[in-house]
N, C-alpha and C. Protein backbone atom coordinates (compact mmCIF):
# COMPACT_ATOMS: atom_id res chain seq x y z
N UNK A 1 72.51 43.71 76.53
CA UNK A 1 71.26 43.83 75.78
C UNK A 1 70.22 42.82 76.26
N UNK A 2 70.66 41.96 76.45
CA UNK A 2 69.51 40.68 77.13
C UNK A 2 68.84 40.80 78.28
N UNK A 3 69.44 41.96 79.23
CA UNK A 3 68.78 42.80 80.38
C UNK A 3 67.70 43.14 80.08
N UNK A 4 67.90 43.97 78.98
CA UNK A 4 66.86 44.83 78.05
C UNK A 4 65.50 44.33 77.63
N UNK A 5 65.84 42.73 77.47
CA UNK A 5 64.31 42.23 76.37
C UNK A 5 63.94 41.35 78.10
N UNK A 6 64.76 41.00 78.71
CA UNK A 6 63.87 40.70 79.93
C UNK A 6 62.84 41.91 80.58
N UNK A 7 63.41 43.06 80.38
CA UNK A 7 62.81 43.91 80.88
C UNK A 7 61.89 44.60 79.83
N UNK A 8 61.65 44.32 78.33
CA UNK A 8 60.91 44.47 77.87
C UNK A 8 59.37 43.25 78.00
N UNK A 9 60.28 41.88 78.10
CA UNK A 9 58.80 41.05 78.43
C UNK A 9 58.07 41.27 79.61
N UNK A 10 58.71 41.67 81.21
CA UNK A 10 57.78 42.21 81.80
C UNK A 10 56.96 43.38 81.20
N UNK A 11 57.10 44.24 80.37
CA UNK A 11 56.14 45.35 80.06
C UNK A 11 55.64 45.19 79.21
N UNK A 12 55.83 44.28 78.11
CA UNK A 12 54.71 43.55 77.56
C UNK A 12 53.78 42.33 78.06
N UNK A 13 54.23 42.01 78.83
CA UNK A 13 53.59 40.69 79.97
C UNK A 13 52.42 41.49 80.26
N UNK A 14 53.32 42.90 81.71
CA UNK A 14 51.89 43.79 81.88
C UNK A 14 50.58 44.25 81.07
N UNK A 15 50.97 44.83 79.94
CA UNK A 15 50.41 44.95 78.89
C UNK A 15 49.21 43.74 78.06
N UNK A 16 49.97 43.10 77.81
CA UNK A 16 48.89 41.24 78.17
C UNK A 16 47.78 41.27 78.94
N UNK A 17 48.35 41.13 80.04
CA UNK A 17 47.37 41.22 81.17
C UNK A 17 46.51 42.05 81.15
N UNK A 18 46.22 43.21 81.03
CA UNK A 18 45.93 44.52 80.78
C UNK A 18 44.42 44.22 79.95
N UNK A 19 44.56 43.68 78.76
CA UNK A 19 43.86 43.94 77.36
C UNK A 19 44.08 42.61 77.02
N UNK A 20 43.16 42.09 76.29
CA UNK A 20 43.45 41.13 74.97
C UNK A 20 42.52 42.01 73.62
N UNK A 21 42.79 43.49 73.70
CA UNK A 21 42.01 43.70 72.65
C UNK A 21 43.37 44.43 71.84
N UNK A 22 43.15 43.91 70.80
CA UNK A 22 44.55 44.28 69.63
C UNK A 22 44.92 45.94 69.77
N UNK A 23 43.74 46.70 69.34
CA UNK A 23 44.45 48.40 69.01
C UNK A 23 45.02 48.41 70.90
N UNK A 24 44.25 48.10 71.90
CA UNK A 24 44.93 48.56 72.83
C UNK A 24 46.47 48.19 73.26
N UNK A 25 46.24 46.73 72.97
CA UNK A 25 47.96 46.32 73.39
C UNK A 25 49.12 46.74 72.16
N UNK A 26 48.40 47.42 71.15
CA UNK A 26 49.37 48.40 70.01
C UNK A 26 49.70 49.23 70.79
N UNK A 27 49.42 50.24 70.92
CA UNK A 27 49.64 51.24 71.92
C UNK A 27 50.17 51.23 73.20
N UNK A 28 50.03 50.13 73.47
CA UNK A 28 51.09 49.75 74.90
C UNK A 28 52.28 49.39 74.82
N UNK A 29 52.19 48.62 73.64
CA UNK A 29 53.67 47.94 73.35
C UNK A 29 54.20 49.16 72.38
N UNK A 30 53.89 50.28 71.44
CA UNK A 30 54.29 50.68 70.74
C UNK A 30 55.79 51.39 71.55
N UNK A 31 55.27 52.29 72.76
CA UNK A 31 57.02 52.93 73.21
C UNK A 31 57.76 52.22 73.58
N UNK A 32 57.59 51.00 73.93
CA UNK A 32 58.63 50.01 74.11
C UNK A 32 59.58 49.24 72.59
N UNK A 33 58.15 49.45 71.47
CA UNK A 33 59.27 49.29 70.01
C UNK A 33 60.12 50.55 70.25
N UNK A 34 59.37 51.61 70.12
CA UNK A 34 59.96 53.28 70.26
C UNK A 34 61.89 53.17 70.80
N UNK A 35 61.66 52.26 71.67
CA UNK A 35 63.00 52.75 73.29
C UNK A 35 63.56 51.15 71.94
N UNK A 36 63.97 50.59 71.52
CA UNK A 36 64.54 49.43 70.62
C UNK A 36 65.15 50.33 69.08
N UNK A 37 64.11 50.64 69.28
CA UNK A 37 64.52 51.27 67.47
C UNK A 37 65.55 52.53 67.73
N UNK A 38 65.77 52.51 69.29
CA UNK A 38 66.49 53.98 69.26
C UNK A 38 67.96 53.16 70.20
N UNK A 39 68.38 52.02 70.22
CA UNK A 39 69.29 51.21 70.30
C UNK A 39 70.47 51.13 69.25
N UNK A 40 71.41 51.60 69.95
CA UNK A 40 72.81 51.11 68.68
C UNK A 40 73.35 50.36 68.85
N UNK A 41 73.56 49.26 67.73
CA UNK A 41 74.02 47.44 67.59
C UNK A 41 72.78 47.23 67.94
N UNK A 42 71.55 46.78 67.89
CA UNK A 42 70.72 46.20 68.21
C UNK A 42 70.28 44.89 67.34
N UNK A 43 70.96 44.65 66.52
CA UNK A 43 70.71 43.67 65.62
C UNK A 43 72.91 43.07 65.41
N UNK A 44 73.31 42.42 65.37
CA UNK A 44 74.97 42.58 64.89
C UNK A 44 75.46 42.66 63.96
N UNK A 45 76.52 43.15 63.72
CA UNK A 45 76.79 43.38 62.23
C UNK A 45 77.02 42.90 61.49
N UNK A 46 77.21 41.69 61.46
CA UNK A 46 77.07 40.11 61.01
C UNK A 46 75.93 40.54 60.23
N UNK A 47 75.11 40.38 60.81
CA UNK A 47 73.75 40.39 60.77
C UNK A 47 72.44 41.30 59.67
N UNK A 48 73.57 42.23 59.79
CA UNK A 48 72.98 43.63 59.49
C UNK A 48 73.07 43.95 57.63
N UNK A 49 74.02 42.88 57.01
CA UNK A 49 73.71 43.00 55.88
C UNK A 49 73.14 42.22 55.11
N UNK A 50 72.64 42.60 53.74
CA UNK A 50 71.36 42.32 53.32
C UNK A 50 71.87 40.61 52.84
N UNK A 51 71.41 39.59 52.20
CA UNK A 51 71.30 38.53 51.77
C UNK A 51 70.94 39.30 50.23
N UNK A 52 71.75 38.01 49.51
CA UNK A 52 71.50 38.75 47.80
C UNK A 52 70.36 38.76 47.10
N UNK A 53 69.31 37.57 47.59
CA UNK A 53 68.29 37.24 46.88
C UNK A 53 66.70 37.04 47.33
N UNK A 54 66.99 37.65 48.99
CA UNK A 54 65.76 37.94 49.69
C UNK A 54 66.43 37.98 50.78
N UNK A 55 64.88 39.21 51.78
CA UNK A 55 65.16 40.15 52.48
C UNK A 55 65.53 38.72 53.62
N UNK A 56 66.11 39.14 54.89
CA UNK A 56 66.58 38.17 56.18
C UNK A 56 65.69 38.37 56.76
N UNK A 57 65.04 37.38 58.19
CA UNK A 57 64.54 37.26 58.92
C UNK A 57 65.38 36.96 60.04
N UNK A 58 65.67 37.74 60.90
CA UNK A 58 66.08 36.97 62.14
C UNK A 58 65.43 37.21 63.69
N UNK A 59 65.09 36.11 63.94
CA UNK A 59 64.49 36.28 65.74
C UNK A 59 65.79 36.92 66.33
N UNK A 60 65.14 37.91 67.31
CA UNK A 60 66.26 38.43 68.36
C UNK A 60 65.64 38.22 69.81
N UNK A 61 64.43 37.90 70.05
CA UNK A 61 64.02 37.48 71.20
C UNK A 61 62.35 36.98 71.29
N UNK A 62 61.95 35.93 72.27
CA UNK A 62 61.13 35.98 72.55
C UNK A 62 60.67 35.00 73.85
N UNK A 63 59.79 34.71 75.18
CA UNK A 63 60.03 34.68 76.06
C UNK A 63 59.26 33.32 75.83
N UNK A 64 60.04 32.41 77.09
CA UNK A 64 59.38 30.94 77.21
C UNK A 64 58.19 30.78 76.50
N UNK A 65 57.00 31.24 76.93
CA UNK A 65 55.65 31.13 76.57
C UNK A 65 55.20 31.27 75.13
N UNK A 66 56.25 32.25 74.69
CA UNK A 66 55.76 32.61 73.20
C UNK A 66 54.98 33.48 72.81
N UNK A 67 54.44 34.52 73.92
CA UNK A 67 53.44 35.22 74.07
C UNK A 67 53.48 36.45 72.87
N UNK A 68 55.23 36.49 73.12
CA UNK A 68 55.50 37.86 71.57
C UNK A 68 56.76 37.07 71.19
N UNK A 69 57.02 38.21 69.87
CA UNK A 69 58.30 38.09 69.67
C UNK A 69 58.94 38.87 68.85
N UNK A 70 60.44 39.49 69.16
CA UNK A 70 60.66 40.66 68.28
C UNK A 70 61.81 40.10 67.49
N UNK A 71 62.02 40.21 66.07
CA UNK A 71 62.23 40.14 64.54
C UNK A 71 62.58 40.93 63.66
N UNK A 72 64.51 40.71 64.06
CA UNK A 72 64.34 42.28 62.68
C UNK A 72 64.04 41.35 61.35
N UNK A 73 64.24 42.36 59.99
CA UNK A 73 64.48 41.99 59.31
C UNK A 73 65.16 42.94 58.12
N UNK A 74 65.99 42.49 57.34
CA UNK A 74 66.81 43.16 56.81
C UNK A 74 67.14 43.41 55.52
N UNK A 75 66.82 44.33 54.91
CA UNK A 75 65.99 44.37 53.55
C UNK A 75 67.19 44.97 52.31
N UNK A 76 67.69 44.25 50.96
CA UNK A 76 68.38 44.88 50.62
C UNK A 76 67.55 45.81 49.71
N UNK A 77 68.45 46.63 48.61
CA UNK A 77 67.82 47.58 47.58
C UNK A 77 67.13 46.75 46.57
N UNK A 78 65.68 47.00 46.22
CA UNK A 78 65.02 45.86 45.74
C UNK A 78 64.10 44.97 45.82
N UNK A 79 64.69 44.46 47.32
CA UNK A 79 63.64 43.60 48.00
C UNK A 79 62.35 43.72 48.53
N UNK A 80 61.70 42.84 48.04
CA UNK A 80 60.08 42.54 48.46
C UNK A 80 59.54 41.48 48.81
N UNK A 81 58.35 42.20 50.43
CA UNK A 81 57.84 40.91 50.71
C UNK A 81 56.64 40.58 50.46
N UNK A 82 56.25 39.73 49.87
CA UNK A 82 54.61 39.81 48.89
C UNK A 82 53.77 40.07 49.92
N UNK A 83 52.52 40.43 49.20
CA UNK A 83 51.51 40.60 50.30
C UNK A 83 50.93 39.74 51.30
N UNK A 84 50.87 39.98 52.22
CA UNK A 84 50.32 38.76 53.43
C UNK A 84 50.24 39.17 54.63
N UNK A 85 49.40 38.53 55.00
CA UNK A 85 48.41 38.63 56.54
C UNK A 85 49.49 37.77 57.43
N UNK A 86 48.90 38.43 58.80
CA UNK A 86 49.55 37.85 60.25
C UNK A 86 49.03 37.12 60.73
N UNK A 87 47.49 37.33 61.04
CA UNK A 87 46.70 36.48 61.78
C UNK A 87 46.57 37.14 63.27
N UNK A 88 47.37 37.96 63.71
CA UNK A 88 47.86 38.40 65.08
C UNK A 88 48.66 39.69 65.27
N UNK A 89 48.42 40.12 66.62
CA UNK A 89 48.30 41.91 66.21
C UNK A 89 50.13 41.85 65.87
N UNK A 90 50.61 43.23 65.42
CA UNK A 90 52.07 43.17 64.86
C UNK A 90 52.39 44.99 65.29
N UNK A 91 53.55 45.11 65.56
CA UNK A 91 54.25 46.27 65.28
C UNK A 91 55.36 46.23 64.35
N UNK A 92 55.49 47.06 63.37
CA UNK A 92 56.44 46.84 62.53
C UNK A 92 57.48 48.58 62.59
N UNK A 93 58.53 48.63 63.15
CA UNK A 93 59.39 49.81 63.18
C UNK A 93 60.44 49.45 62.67
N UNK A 94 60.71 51.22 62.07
CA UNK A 94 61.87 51.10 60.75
C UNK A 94 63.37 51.48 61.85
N UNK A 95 64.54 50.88 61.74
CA UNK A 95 65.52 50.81 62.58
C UNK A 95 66.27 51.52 62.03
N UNK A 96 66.14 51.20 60.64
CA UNK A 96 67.71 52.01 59.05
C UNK A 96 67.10 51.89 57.91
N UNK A 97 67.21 52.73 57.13
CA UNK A 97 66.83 53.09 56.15
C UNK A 97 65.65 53.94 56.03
N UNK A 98 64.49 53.35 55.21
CA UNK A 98 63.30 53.09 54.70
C UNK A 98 62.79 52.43 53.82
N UNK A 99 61.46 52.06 54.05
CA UNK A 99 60.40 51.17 53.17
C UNK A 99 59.31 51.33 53.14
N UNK A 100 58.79 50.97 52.09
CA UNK A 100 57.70 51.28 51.88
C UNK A 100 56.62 50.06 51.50
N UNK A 101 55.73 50.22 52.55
CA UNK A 101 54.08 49.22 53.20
C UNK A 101 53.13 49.76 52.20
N UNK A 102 52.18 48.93 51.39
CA UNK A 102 51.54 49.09 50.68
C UNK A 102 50.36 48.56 51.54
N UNK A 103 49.39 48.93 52.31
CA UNK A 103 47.78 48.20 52.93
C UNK A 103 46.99 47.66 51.90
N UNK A 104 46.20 46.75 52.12
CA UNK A 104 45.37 46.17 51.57
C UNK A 104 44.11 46.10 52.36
N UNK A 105 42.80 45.16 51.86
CA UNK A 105 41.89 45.39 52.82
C UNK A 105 41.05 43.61 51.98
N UNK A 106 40.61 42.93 52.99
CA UNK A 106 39.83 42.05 51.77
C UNK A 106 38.29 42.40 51.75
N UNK A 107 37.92 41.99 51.08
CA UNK A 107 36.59 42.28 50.83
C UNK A 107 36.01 41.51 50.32
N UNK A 108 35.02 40.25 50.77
CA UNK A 108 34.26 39.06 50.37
C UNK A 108 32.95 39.39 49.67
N UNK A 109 33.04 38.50 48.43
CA UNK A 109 32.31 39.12 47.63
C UNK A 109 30.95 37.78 47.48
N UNK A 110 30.93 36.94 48.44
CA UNK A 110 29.61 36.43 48.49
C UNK A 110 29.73 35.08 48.38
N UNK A 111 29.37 33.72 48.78
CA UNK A 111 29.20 32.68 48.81
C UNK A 111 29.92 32.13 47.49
N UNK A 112 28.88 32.51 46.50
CA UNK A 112 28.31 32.20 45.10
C UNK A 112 29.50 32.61 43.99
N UNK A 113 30.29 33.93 44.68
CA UNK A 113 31.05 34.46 43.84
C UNK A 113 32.41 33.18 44.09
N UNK A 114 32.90 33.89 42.77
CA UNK A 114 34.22 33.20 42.01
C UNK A 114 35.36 34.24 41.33
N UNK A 115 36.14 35.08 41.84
CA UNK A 115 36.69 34.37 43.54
C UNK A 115 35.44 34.73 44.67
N UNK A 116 35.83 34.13 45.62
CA UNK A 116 35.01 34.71 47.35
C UNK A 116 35.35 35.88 47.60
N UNK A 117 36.49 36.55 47.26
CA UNK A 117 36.67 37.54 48.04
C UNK A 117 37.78 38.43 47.10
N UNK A 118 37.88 39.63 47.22
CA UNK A 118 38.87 40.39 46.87
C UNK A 118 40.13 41.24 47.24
N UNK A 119 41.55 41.38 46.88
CA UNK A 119 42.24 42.19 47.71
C UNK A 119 42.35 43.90 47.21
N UNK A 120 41.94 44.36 47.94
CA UNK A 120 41.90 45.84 47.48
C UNK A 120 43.28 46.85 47.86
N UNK A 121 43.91 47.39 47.46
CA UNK A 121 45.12 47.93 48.25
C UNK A 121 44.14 49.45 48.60
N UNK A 122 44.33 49.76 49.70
CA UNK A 122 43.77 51.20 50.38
C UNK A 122 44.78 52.13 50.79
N UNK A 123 45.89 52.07 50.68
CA UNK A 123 47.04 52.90 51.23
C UNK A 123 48.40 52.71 50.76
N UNK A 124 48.99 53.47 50.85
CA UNK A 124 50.47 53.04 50.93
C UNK A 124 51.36 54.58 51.53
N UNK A 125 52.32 54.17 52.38
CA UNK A 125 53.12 55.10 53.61
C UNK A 125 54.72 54.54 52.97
N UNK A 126 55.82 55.85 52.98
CA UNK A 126 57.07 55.50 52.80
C UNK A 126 57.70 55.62 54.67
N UNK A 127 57.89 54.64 55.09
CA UNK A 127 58.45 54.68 56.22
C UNK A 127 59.72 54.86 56.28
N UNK A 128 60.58 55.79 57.50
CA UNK A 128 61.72 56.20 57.49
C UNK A 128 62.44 55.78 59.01
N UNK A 129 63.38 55.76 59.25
CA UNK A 129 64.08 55.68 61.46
C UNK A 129 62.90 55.92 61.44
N UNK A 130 62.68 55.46 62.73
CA UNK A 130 61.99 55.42 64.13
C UNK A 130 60.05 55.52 63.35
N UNK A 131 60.02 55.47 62.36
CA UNK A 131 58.50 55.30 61.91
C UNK A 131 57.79 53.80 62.89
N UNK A 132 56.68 53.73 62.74
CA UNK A 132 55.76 52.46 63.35
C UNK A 132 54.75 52.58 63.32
N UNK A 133 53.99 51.43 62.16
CA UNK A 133 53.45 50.80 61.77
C UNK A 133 52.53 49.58 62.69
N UNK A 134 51.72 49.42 62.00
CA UNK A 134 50.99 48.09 62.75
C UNK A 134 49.89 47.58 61.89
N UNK A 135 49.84 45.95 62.79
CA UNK A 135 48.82 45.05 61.88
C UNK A 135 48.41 44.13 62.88
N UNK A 136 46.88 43.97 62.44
CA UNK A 136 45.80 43.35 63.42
C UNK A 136 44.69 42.80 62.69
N UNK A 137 43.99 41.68 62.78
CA UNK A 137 43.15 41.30 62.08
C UNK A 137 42.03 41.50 63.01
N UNK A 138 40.70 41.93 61.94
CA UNK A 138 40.71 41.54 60.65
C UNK A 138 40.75 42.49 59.60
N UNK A 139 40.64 44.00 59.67
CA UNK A 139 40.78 44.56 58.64
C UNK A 139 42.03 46.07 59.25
N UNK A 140 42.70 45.09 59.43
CA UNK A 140 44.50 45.98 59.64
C UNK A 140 45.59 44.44 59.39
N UNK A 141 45.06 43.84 58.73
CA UNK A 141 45.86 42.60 58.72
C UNK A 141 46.88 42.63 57.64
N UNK A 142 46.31 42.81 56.18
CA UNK A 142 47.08 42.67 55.10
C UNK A 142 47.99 43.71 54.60
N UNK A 143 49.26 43.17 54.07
CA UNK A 143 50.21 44.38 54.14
C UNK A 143 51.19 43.81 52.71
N UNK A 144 51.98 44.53 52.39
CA UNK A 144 53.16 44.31 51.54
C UNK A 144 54.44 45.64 51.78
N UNK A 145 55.33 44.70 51.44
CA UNK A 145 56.96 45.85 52.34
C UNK A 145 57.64 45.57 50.85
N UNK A 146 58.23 46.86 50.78
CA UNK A 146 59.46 46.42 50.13
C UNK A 146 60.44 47.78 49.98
N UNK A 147 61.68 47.46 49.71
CA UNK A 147 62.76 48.34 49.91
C UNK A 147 63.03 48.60 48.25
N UNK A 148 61.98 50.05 47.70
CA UNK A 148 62.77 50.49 46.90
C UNK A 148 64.02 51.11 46.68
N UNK A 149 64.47 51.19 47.59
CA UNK A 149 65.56 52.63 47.63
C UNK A 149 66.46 51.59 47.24
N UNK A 150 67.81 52.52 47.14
CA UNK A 150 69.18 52.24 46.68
C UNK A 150 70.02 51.72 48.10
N UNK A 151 69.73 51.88 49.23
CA UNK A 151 70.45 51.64 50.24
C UNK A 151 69.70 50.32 51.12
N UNK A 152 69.91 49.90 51.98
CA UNK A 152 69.87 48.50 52.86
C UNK A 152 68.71 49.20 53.84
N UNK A 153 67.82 48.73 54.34
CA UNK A 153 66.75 49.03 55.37
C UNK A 153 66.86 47.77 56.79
N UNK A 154 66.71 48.36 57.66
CA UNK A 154 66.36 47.04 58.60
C UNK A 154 65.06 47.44 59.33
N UNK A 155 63.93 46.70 59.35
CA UNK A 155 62.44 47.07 60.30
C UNK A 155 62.59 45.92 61.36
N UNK A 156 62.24 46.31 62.72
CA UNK A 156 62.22 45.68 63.52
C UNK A 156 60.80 45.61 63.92
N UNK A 157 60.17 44.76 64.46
CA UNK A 157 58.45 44.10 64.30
C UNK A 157 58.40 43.32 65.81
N UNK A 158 57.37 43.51 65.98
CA UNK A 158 57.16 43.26 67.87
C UNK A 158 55.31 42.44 67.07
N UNK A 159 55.35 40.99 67.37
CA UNK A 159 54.32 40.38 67.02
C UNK A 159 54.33 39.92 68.37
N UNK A 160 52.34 39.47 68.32
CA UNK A 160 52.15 38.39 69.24
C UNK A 160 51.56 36.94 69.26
N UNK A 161 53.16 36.83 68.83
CA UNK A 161 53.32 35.28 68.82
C UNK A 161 54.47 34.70 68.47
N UNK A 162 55.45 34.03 68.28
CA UNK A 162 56.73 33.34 67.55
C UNK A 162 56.21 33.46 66.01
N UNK A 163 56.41 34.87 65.32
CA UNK A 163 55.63 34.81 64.08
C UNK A 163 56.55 33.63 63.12
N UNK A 164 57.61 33.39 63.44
CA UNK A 164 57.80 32.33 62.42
C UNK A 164 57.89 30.88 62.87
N UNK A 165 56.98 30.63 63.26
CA UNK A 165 55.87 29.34 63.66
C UNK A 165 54.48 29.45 63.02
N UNK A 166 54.33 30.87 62.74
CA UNK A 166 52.64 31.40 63.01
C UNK A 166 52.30 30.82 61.19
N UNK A 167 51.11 29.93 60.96
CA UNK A 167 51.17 29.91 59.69
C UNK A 167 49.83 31.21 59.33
N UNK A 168 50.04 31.80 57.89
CA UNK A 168 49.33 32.85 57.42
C UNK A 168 49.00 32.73 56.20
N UNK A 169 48.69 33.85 55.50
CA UNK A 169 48.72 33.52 54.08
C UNK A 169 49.92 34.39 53.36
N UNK A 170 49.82 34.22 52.00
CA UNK A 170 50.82 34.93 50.67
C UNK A 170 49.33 35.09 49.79
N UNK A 171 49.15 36.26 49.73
CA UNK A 171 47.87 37.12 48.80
C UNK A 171 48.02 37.15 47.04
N UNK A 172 47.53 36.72 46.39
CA UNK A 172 47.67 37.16 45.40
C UNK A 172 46.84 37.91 44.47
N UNK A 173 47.23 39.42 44.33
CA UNK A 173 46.07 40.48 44.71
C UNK A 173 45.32 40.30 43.59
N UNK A 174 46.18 39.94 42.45
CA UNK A 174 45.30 39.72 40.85
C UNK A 174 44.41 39.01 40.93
N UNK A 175 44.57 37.55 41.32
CA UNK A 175 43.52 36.58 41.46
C UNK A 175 42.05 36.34 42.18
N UNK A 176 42.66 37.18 43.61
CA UNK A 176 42.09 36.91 45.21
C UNK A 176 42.18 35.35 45.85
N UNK A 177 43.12 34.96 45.36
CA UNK A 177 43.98 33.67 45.99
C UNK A 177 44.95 33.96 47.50
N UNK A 178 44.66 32.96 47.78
CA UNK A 178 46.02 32.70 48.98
C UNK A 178 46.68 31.69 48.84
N UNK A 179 47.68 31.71 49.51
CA UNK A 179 48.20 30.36 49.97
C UNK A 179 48.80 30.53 51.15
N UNK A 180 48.95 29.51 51.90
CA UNK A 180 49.60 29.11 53.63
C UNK A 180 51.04 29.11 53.29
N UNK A 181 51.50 30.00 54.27
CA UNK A 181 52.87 29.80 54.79
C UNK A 181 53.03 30.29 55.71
N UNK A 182 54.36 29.65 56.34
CA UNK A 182 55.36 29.95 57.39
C UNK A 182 57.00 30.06 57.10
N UNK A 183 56.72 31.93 57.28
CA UNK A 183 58.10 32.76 56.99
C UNK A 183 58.86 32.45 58.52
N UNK A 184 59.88 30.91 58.14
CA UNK A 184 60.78 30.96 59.07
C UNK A 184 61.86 32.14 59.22
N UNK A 185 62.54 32.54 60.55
CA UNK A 185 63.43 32.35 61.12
C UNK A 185 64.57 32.16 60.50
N UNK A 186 65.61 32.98 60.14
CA UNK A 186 66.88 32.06 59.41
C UNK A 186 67.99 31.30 60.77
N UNK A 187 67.62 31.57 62.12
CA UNK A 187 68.34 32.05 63.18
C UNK A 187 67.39 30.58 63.74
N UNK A 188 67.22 29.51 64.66
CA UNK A 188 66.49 28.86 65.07
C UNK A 188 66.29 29.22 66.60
N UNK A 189 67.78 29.37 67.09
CA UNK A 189 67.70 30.40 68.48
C UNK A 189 67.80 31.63 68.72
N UNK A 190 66.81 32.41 69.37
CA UNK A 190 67.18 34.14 69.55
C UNK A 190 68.63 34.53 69.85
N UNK A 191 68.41 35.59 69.03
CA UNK A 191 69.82 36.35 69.63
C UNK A 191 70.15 36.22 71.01
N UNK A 192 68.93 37.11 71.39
CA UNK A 192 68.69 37.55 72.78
C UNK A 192 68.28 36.82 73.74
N UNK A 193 68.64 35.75 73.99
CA UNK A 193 67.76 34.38 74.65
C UNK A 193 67.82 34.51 76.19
């Protein structure tokens, strides 16, 4: 498998090079999530089941530079991840199960105003296998996941950057508050190194 993500960072490398404009390097990198999500064992089975009290994060690869990095994560029946921005473009593909992404959109409501700004939700998609998703700022940024169903989900996510380094926000849609965080990693070294 480690063949595999070497030979995926050259074609996202290319891709890099290519563009620094977000929708385009979506679309470049998207069949390369495509050819991952259609991988069996791609995550281990260790791995693969849920944690009791929130969804897992684990890095499975990402290359010296830091340029991307791909992240499953592994969702039990239940679990939710509050709303929040990336900062940086994202692919998010469903590996097992499904879940369901709720969009948001902000919308600044003026200097003077109290709050500044508002979160509006504009969408929501039940994603199933091989679905893909994406997020890019500034108005494809904000998102919320969560696994209603009765069974275990895993989404695998192709960001650009070591997203759990990347600090962002946690939305809070009632208020139009944020706050900063950084959704580590439960894993400190890639799988796939």
């Amino acid at each position: 498998m480690s063949a595999q993500f070497k030979e995926l960072e050259a074609a996202i490398a290319a891709v890099l090079a290519a563009s620094d404009d977000y929708r385009t390097i979506i679309e470049g990198v998207r069949p390369h999530l495509r050819k991952l999500l259609a991988e069996e064992g791609l995550l281990p089975a260790e791995l693969a089941e849920p944690h009791p009290d929130k969804y897992a994060q684990y890095l499975l690869y990402k290359p010296e530079n830091e340029a991307f990095s791909v992240v499953a994560f592994v969702w039990g029946a239940g679990q939710v991840a509050p709303v929040h921005d990336h900062l940086i473009w994202g692919l998010v593909g469903v590996y097992r199960g499904a879940v369901v992404e709720k969009r948001y959109r902000r919308v600044d409501l003026g200097e003077a105003a109290e709050p500044r700004y508002e979160i509006r939700e504009v969408g929501e998609v039940t994603a199933r296998q091989g679905d893909i998703s994406f997020v890019y700022p500034p108005d494809h940024d904000i998102h919320g996941v969560a696994n209603p169903f009765g069974e275990p989900a895993i989404t695998v996510h192709i960001y650009g950057t070591d997203i759990g380094k990347q600090p962002r926000h946690i939305h809070d849609v009632a208020s139009g508050s944020a706050r900063d965080v950084v959704t580590k990693h439960l894993n400190e070294v890639a799988i796939y190194g």
